[in-house]
Protein backbone atom coordinates (compact mmCIF):
# COMPACT_ATOMS: atom_id res chain seq x y z
CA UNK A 1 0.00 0.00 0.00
CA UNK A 2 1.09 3.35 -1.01
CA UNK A 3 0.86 6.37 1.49
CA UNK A 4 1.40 9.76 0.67
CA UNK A 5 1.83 12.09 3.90
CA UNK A 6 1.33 16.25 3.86
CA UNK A 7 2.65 18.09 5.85
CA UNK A 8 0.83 21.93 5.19
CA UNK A 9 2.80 25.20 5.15
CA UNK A 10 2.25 27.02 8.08
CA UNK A 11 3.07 30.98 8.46
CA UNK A 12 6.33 31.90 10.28
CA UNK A 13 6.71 34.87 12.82
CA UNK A 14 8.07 37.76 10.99
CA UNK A 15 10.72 38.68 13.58
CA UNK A 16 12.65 35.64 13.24
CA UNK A 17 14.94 34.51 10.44
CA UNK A 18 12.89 31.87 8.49
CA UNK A 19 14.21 28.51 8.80
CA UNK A 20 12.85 24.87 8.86
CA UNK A 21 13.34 22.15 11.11
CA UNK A 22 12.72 18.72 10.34
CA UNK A 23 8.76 17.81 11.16
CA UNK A 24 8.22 15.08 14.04
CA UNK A 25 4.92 14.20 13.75
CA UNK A 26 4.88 13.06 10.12
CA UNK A 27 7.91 10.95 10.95
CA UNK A 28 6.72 9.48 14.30
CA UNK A 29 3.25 8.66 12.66
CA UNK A 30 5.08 7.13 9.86
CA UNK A 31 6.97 4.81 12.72
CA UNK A 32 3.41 3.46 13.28
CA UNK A 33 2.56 2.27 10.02
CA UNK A 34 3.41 -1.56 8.80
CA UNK A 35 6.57 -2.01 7.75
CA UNK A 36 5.69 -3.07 4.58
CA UNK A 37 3.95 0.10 3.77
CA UNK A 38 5.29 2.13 0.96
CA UNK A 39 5.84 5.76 2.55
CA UNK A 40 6.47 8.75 0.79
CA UNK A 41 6.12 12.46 2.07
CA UNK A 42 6.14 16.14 1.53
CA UNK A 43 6.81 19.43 3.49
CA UNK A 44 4.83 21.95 1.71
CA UNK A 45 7.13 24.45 3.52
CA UNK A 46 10.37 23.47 1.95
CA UNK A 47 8.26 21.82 -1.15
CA UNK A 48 5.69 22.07 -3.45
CA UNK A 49 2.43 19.63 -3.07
CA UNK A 50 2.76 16.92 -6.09
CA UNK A 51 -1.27 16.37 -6.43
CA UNK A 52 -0.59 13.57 -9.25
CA UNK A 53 1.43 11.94 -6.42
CA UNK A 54 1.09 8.18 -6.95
CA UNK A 55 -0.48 7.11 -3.56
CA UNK A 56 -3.72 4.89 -2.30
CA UNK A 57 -3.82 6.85 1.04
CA UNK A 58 -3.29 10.63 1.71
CA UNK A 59 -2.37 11.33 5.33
CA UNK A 60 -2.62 15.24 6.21
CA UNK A 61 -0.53 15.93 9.57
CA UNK A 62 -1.24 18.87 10.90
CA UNK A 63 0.62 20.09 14.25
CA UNK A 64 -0.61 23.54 14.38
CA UNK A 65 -3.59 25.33 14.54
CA UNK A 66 -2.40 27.52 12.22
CA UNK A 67 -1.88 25.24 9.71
CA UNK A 68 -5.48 23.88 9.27
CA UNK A 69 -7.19 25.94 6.72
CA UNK A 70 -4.41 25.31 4.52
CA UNK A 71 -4.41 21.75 5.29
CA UNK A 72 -8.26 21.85 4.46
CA UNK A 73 -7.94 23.14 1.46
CA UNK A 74 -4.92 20.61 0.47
CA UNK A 75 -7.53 17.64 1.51
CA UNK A 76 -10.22 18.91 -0.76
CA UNK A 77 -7.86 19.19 -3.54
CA UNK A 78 -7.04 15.42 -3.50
CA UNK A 79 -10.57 14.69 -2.57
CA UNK A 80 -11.65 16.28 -5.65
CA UNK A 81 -9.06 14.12 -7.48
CA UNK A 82 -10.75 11.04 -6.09
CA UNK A 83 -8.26 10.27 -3.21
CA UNK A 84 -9.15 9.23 0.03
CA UNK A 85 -7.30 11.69 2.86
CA UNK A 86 -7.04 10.57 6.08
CA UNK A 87 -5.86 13.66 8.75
CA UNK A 88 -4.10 12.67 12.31
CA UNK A 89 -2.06 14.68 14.11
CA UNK A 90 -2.11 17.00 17.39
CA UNK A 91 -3.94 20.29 15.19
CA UNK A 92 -6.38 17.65 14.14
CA UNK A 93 -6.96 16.73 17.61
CA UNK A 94 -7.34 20.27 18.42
CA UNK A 95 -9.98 21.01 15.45
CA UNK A 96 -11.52 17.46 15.39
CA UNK A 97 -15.46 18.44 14.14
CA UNK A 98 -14.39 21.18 11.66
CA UNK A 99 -11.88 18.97 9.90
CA UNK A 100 -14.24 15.81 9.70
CA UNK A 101 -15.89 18.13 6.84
CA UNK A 102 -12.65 17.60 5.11
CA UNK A 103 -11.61 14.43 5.43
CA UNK A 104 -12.86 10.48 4.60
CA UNK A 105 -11.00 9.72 8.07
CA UNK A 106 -9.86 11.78 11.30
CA UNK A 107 -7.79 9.94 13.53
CA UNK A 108 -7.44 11.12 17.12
CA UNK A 109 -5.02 10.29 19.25
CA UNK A 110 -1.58 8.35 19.17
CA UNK A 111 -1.14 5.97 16.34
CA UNK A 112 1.51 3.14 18.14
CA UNK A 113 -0.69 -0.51 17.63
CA UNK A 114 -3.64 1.24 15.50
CA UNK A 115 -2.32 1.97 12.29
CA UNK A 116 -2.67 -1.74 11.21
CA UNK A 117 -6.33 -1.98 11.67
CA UNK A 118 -7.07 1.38 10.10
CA UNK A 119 -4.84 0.14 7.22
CA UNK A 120 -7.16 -2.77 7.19
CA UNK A 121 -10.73 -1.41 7.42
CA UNK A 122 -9.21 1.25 4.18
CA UNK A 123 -8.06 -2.27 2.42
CA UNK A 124 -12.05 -3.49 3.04
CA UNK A 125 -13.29 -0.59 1.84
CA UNK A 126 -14.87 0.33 5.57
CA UNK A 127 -13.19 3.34 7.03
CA UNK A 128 -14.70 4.78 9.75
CA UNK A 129 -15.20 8.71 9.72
CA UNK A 130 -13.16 8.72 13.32
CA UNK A 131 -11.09 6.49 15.16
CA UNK A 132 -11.24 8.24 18.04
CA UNK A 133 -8.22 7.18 20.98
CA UNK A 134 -7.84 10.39 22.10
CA UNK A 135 -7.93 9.44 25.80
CA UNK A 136 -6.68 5.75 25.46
CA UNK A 137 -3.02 6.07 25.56
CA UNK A 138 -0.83 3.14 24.47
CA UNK A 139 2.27 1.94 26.07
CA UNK A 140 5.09 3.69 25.84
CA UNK A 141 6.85 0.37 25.74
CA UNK A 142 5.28 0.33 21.64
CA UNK A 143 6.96 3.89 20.47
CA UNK A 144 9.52 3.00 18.15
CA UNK A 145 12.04 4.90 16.31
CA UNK A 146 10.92 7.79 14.23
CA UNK A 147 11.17 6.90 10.23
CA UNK A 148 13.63 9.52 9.79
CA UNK A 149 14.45 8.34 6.19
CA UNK A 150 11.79 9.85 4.73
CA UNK A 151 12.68 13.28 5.01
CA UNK A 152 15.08 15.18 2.60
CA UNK A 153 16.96 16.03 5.25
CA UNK A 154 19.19 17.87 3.17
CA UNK A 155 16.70 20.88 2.84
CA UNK A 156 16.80 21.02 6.71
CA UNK A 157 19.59 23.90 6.92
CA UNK A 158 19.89 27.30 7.23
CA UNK A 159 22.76 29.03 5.61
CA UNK A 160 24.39 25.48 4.90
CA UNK A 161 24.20 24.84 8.67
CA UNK A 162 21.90 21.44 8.87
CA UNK A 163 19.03 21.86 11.68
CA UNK A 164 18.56 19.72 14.80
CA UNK A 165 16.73 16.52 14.50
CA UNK A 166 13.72 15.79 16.38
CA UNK A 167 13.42 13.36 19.30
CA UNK A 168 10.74 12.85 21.84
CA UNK A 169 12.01 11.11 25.20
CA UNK A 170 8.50 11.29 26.74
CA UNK A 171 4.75 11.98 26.11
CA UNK A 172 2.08 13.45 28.71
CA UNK A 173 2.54 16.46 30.95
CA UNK A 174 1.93 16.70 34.54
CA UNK A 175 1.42 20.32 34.73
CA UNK A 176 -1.46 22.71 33.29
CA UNK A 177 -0.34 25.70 32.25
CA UNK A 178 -2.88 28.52 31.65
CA UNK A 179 -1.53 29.06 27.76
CA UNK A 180 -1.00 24.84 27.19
CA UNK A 181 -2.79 22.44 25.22
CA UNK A 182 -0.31 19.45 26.33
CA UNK A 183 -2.45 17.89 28.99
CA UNK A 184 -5.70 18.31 26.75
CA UNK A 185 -3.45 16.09 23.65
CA UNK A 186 -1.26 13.68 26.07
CA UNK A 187 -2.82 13.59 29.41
CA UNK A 188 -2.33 15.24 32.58
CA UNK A 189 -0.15 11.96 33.67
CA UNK A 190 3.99 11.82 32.87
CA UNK A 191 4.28 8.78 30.67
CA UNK A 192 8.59 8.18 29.81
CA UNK A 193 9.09 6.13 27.27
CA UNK A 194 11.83 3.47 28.53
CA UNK A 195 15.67 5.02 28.74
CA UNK A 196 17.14 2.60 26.81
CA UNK A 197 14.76 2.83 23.53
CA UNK A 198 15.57 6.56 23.70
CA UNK A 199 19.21 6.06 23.76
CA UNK A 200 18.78 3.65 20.73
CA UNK A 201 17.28 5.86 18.58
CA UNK A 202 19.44 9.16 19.62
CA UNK A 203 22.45 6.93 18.83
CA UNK A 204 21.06 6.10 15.38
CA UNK A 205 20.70 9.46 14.68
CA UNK A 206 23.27 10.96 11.98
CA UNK A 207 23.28 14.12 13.58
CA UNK A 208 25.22 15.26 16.61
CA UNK A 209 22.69 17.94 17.35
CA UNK A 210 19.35 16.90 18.66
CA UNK A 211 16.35 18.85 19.99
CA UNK A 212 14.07 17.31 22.54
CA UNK A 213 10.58 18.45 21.80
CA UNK A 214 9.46 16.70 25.04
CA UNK A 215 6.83 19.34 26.75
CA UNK A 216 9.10 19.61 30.05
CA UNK A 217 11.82 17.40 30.92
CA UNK A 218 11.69 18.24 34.67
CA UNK A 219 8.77 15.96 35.45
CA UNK A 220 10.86 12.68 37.52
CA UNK A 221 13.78 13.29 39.36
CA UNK A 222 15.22 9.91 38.83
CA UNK A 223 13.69 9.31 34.96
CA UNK A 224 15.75 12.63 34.29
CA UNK A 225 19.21 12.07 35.95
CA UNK A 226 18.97 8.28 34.38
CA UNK A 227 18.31 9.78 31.11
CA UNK A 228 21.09 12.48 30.94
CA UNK A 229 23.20 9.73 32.61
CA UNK A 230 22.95 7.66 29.74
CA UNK A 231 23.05 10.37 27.08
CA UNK A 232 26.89 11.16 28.42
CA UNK A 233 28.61 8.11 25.57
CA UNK A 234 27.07 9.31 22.87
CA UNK A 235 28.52 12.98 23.26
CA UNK A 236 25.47 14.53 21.39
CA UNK A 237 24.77 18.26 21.80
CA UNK A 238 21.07 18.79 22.59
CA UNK A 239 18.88 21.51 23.24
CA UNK A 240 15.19 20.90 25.36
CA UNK A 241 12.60 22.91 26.98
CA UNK A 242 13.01 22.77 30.70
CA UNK A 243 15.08 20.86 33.19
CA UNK A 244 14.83 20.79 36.92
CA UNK A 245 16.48 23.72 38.63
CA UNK A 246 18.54 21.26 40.98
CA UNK A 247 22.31 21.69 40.53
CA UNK A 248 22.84 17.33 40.47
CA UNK A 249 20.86 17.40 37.30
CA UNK A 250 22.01 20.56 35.60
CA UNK A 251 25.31 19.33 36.36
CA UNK A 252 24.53 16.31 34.54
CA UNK A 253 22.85 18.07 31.84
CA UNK A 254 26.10 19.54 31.09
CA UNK A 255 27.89 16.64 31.37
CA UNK A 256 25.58 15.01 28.69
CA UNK A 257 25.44 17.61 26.17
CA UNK A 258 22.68 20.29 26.38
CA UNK A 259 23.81 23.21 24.33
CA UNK A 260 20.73 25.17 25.38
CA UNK A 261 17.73 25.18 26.70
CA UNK A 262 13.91 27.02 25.84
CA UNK A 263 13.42 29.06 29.48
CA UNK A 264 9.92 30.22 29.96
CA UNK A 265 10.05 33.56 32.03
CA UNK A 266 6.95 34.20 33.28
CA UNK A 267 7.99 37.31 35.45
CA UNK A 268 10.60 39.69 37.01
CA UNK A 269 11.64 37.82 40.14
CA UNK A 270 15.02 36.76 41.59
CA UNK A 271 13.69 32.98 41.01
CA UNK A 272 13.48 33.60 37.28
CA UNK A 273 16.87 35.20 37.35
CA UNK A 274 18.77 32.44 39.53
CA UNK A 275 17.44 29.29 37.17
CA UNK A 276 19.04 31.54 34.18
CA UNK A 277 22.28 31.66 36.15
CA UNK A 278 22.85 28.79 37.33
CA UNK A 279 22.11 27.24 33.88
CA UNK A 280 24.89 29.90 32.26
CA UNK A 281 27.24 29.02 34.67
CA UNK A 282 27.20 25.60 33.81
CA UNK A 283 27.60 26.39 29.87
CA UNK A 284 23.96 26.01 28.84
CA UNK A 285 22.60 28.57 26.67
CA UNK A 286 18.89 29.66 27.66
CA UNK A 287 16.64 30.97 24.73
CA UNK A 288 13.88 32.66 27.22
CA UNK A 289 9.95 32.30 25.64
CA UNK A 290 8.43 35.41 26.65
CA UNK A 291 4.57 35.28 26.42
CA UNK A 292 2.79 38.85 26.37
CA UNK A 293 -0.64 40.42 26.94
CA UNK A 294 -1.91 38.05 29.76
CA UNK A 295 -4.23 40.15 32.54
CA UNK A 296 -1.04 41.29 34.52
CA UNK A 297 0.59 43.48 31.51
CA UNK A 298 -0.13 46.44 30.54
CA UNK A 299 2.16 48.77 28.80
CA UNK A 300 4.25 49.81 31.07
CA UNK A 301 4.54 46.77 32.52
CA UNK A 302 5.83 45.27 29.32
CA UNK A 303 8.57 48.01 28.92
CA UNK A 304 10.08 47.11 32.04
CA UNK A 305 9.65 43.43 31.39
CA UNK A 306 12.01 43.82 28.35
CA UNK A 307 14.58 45.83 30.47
CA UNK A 308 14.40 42.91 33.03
CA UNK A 309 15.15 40.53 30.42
CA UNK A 310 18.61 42.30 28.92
CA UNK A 311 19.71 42.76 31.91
CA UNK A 312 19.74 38.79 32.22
CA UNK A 313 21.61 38.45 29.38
CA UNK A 314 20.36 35.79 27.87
CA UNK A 315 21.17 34.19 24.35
CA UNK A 316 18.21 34.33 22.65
CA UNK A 317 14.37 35.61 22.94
CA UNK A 318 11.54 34.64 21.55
CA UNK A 319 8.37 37.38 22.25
CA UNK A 320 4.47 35.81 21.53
CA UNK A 321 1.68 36.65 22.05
CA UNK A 322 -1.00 34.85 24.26
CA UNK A 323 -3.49 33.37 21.96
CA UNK A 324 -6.32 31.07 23.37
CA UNK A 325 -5.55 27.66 21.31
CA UNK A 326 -8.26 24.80 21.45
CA UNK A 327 -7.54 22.88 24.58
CA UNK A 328 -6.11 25.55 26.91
CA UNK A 329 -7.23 26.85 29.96
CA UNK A 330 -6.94 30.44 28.73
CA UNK A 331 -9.18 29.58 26.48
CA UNK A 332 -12.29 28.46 28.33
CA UNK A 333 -11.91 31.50 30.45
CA UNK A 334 -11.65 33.82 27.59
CA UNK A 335 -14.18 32.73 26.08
CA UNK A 336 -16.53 32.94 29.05
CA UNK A 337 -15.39 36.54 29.27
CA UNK A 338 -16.41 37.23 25.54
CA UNK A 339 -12.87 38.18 25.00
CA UNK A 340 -12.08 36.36 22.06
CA UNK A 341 -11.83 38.45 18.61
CA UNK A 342 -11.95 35.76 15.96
CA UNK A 343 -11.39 32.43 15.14
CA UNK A 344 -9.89 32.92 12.32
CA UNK A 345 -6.85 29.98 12.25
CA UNK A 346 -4.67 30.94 10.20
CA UNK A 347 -3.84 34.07 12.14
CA UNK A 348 -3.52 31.93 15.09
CA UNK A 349 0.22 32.36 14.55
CA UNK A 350 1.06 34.05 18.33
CA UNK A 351 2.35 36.71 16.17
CA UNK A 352 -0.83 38.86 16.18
CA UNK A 353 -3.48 39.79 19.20
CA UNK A 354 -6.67 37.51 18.29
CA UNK A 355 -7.83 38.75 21.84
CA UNK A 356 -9.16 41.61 23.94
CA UNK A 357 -6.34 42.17 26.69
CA UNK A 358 -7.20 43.46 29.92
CA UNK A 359 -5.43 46.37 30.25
CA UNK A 360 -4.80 47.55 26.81
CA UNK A 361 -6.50 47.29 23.11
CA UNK A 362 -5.43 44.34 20.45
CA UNK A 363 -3.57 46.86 18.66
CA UNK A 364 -1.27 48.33 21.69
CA UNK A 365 -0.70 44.44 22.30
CA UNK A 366 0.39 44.05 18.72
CA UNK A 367 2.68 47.65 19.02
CA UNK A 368 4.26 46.62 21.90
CA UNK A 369 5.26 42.88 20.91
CA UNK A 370 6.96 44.75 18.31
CA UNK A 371 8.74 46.94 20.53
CA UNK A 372 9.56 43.88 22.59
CA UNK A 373 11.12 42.08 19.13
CA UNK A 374 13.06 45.49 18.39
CA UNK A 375 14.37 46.55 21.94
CA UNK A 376 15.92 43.45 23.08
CA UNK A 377 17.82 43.03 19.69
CA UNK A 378 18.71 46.65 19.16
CA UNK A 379 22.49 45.99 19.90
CA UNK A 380 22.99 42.61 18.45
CA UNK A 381 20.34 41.21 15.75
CA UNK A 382 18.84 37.55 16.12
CA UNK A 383 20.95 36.32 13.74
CA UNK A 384 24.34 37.08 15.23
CA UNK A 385 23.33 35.82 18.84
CA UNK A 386 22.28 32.75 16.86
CA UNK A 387 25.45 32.40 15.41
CA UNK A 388 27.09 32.90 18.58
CA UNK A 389 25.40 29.88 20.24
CA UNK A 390 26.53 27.73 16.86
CA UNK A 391 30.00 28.82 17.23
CA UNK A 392 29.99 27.92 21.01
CA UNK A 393 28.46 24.54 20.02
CA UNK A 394 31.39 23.75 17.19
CA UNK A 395 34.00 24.83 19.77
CA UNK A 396 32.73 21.81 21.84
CA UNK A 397 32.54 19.29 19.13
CA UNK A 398 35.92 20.09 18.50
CA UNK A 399 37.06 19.79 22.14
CA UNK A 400 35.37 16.31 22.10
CA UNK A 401 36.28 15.15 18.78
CA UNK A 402 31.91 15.19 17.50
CA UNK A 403 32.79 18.10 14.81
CA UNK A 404 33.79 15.79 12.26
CA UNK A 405 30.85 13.46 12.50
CA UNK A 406 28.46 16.80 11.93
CA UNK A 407 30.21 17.21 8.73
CA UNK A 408 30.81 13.71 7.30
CA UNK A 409 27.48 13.82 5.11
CA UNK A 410 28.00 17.35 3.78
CA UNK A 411 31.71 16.00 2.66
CA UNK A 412 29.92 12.79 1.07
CA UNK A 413 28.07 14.75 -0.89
CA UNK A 414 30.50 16.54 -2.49
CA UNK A 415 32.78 14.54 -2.86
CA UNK A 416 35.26 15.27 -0.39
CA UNK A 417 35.21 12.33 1.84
């Protein structure tokens, strides 16, 4: 059987320097399928959509909200042209009812012992509209390795520097947080997949630089510390979303490789500033995600925020906007205040106010992101302090003998290996 995955274009923030990184989702719901199906896919943002593509199955994936009208219109295409489109992924999840409309099949959920039998009622000629496992969670025990062969990886750079690839060392999330959809897609509970599968497919990974997409790494003191423990051999260089603040496992974050991590900072105090520290001190980078226009900001408040944050010197920043997703708290409260503007999805990008803030209008919110984008990289733009962090993160695969091994394909190619 022949299957044909999408994955739709989706709009980038204007303030950062457009680059792509390798999709998970197609890849980890290609791991699901049988082995002996034929996969092929596309990335309409580094591709064009082939609609005389050779395929029995279209799968759309769709991760963001903002990708969904596009991937709508995508699934109507082929439908048009007689295929049958089958959608999955966590936007899908997110915009379940309005996308059955488009599709002959909407999958909810996680695909790991399902794909088979959806394979088989398509082969029988008796999909169902839904398969609906949006709450039934399989075990972790059945995640393989991501199908990683599928993508051109080769597109995957920016300015001839290759991207991280994707790796997921867990599923779930413990916490709620007010702006999260996480525990509405994976569950409130923590569910690790086990160590040693993770370390097998990081180690198969021809790329020293990884990115851990996990929603929060700091969720089991032990799981963590077992997992960076066994990262150490393979002498990647990885960068995450957050660990725990506790200097035994930052120290052994360091020790395994993380090159830097995403930092929410959610406000001014000396907390906020001591977790940035003590992660600097130990050579991690820390890219702070700085969320704007919740009920506490107003203007002023924002100006000073943005002072507070140069003043911790950190590598990188990355401003949004609040914006009430399907399957957040923020949401349901917003929307019981009448304090949602559109639903237009596509604009859905947390790049523009699709809300009415409490202490400002939309279009201060949308003035003083800007300002927040322009201040903190007045003296150094986005693309030198990325370049800084890249330069820092050769320097150690050169003190550890990795720098070669980043390299080795890109010398292939050209024949210089």
């Amino acid at each position: 059987m022949k299957i044909h995955i999408v994955y739709p274009k989706w709009p980038k923030l204007k303030n950062q320097p457009e680059f792509h990184l390798p999709p998970h989702g197609p890849v980890c719901f290609a791991a699901g399928l049988p082995e002996a199906a034929d996969v092929t896919f596309c990335d309409e943002n580094i591709q064009e959509v082939d609609f005389s593509v050779e395929a029995d199955l279209i799968g759309m994936s769709c991760m963001l909200t903002c990708q969904m009208e596009r991937g709508w219109e995508i699934a109507d295409t082929f439908r048009g042209l007689g295929k049958t489109v089958v959608f999955g992924g966590i936007g899908t999840m997110l915009h379940a009812e309005q996308t059955k409309s488009h599709a002959d099949s909407v999958f909810l959920g996680e695909v790991e012992g399902r794909m088979t039998a959806v394979l088989e009622d398509f082969r029988r000629n008796r999909l169902q509209p839904c398969y609906d496992y949006s709450t039934d969670f399989p075990d972790t025990n059945l995640i393989g390795s991501a199908r990683r062969e599928i993508l051109d990886r080769e597109r995957y750079n920016f300015r001839g520097v290759q991207m991280v690839d994707l790796v997921h060392a867990s599923r779930g999330c413990r916490f709620n947080c007010f702006p999260c959809c996480t525990p509405f897609l994976g569950g409130r509970r923590f569910r690790p997949r086990p160590v040693g599968k993770v370390i097998e497919e990081v180690a198969a990974i021809d790329n020293n630089r990884l990115f851990f997409v996990d929603n929060s790494l700091a969720q089991d003191d032990e799981w963590e510390k077992e997992l960076f423990r066994a990262l150490i051999p393979l002498r990647k260089k990885w960068i995450s979303h957050p660990i725990k603040d506790d200097p035994e496992i930052l120290d052994l974050a360091a020790e395994a490789g993380c090159w830097y991590v995403y930092q929410a900072i959610v406000d001014m105090s000396p907390v906020i500033a001591g977790r940035v520290r003590r992660l600097q001190e130990r050579g991690i980078g820390v890219e702070g995600t700085i969320i704007l226009g919740t009920d506490e900001h107003d203007p002023d408040y924002i100006k000073r925020f943005v002072d507070f944050l140069l003043e911790l010197n950190l590598d990188l920043a990355e401003f949004t906007i609040m914006t009430p997703f399907p399957g957040t708290p923020i949401r349901q409260t917003l929307q019981e205040q009448g304090r949602i503007l559109h639903n237009q999805w596509s604009r859905y990008t947390c790049g523009e106010t699709v809300f009415q803030p409490a202490r400002m209008s939309p279009q201060q919110l949308d003035e003083l992101f800007q300002y927040a984008w322009d201040e903190f990289y007045a003296d150094c733009s986005i693309e030198l302090k990325m370049a800084k962090l890249y330069v820092d993160v050769i320097k150690r695969e050169k003190q550890d003998g990795t720098y070669s091994r980043v390299n080795l394909h890109r010398r292939r190619k050209w024949g210089r290996a």
